[in-house]
C-alpha atoms as a PDB file:
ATOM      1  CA  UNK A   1      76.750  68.955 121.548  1.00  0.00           C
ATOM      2  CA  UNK A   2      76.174  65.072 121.463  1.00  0.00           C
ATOM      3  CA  UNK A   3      78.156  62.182 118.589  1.00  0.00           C
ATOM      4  CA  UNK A   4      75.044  60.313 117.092  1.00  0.00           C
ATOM      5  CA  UNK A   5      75.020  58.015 114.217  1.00  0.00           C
ATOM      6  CA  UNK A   6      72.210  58.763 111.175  1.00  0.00           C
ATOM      7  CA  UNK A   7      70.865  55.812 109.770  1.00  0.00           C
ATOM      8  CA  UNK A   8      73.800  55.346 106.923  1.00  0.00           C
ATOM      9  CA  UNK A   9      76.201  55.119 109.416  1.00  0.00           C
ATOM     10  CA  UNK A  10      77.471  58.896 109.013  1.00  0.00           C
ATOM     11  CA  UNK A  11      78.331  60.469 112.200  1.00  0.00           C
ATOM     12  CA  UNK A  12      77.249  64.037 112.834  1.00  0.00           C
ATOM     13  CA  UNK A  13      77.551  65.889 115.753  1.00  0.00           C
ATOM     14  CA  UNK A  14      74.137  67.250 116.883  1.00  0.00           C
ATOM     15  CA  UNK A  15      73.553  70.405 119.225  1.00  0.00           C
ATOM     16  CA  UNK A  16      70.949  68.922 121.795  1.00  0.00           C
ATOM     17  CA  UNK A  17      69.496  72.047 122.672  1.00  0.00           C
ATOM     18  CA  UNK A  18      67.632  72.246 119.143  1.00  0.00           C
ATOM     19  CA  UNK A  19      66.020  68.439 119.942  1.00  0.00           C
ATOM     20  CA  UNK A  20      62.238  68.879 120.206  1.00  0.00           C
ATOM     21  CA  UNK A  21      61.727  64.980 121.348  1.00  0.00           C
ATOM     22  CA  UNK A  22      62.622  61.427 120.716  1.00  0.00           C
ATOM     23  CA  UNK A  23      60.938  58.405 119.459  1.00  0.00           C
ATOM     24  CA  UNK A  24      61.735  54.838 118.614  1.00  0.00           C
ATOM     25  CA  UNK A  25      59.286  54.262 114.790  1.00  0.00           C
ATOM     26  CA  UNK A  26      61.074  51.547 115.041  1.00  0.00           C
ATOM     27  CA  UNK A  27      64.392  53.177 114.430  1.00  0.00           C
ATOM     28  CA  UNK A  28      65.187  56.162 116.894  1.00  0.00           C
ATOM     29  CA  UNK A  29      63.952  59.508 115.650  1.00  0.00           C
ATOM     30  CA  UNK A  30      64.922  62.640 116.583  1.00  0.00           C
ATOM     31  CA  UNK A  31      62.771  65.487 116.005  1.00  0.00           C
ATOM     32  CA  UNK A  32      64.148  69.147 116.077  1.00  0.00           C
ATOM     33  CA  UNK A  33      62.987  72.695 116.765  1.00  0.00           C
ATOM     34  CA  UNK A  34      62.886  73.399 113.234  1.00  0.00           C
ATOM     35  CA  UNK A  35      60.931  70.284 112.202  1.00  0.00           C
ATOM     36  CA  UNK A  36      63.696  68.210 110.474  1.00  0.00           C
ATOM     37  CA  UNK A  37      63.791  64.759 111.255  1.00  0.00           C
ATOM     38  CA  UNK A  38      67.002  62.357 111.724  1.00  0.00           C
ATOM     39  CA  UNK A  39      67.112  58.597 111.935  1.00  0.00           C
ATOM     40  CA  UNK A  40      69.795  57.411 114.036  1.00  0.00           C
ATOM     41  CA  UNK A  41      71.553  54.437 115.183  1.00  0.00           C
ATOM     42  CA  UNK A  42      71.005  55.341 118.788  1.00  0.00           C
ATOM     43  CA  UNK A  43      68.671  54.112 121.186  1.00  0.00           C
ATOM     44  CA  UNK A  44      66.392  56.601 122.754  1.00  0.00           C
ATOM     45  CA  UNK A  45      67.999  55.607 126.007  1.00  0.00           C
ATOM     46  CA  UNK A  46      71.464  56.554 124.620  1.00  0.00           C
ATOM     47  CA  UNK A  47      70.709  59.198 123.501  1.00  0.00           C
ATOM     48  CA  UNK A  48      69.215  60.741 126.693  1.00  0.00           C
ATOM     49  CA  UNK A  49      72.560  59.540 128.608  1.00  0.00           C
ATOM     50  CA  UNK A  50      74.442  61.397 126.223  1.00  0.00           C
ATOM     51  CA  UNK A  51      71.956  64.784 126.570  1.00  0.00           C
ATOM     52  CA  UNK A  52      72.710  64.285 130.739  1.00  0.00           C
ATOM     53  CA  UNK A  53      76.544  63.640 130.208  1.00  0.00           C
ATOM     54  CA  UNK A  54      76.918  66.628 128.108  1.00  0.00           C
ATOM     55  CA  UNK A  55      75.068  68.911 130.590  1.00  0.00           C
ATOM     56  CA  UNK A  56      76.746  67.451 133.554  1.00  0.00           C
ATOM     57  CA  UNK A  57      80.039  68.306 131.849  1.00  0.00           C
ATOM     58  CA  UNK A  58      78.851  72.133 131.411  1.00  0.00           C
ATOM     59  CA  UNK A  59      77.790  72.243 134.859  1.00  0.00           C
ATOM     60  CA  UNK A  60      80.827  71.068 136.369  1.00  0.00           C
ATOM     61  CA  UNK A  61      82.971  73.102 134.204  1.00  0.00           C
ATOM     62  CA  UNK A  62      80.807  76.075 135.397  1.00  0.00           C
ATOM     63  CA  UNK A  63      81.823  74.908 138.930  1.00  0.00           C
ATOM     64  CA  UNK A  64      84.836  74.776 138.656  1.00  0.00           C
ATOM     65  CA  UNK A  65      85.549  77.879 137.008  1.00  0.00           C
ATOM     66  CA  UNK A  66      83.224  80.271 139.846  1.00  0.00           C
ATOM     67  CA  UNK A  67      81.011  82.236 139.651  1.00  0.00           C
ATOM     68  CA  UNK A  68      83.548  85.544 139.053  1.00  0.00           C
ATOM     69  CA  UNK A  69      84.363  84.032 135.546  1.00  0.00           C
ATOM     70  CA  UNK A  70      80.950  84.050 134.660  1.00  0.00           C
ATOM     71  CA  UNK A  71      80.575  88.207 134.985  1.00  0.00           C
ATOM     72  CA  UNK A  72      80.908  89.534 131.427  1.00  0.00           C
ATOM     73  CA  UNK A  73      84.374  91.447 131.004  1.00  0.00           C
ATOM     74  CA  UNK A  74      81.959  94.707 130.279  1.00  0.00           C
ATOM     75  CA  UNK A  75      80.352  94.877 133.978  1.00  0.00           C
ATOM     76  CA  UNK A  76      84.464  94.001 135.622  1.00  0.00           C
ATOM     77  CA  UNK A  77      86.542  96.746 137.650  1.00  0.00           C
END
C-alpha cells in the first residue's frame, strides 16, 4: 500500500499491486487492473520510489522474520 494525492488534494491510500501502469497526460495517471483511472499529484518518478520502498519494506520484514514463520500454522508439528 502506497499515500498518493488525487488531483483535489484528497489523500487515499492505494494498494500498488492493482496498478496496471503510469503516465504523465500531463498530470500523473494511474491506471488500474480494473480500468479506473486516478489523477494524482505525484510524479511518475514518485510514485515508482514509493512502489520500491513499499516492497523493500515487505521483503525485509520477510527477512527478518525467517523462513519458519512463513509455514502456514496447518502444515506445523
Amino acid at each position: 500500500m502506497i499515500r498518493v494525492t488525487r488531483i483535489n488534494s484528497t489523500p487515499i491510500i492505494l494498494n500498488c499491486d492493482l496498478i496496471e501502469h503510469l503516465q504523465m497526460v500531463p498530470d500523473t495517471m494511474i491506471t488500474l487492473t480494473n480500468g479506473k483511472h486516478l489523477l494524482v499529484e505525484e510524479s511518475v518518478e514518485e510514485i515508482v520510489d514509493r512502489i520500491v520502498e513499499f516492497r523493500r519494506r515487505i521483503l525485509t520484514t520477510i527477512e527478518c522474520r525467517g523462513a519458519a514463520e512463513l509455514v502456514p500454522l496447518s502444515s506445523r508439528k
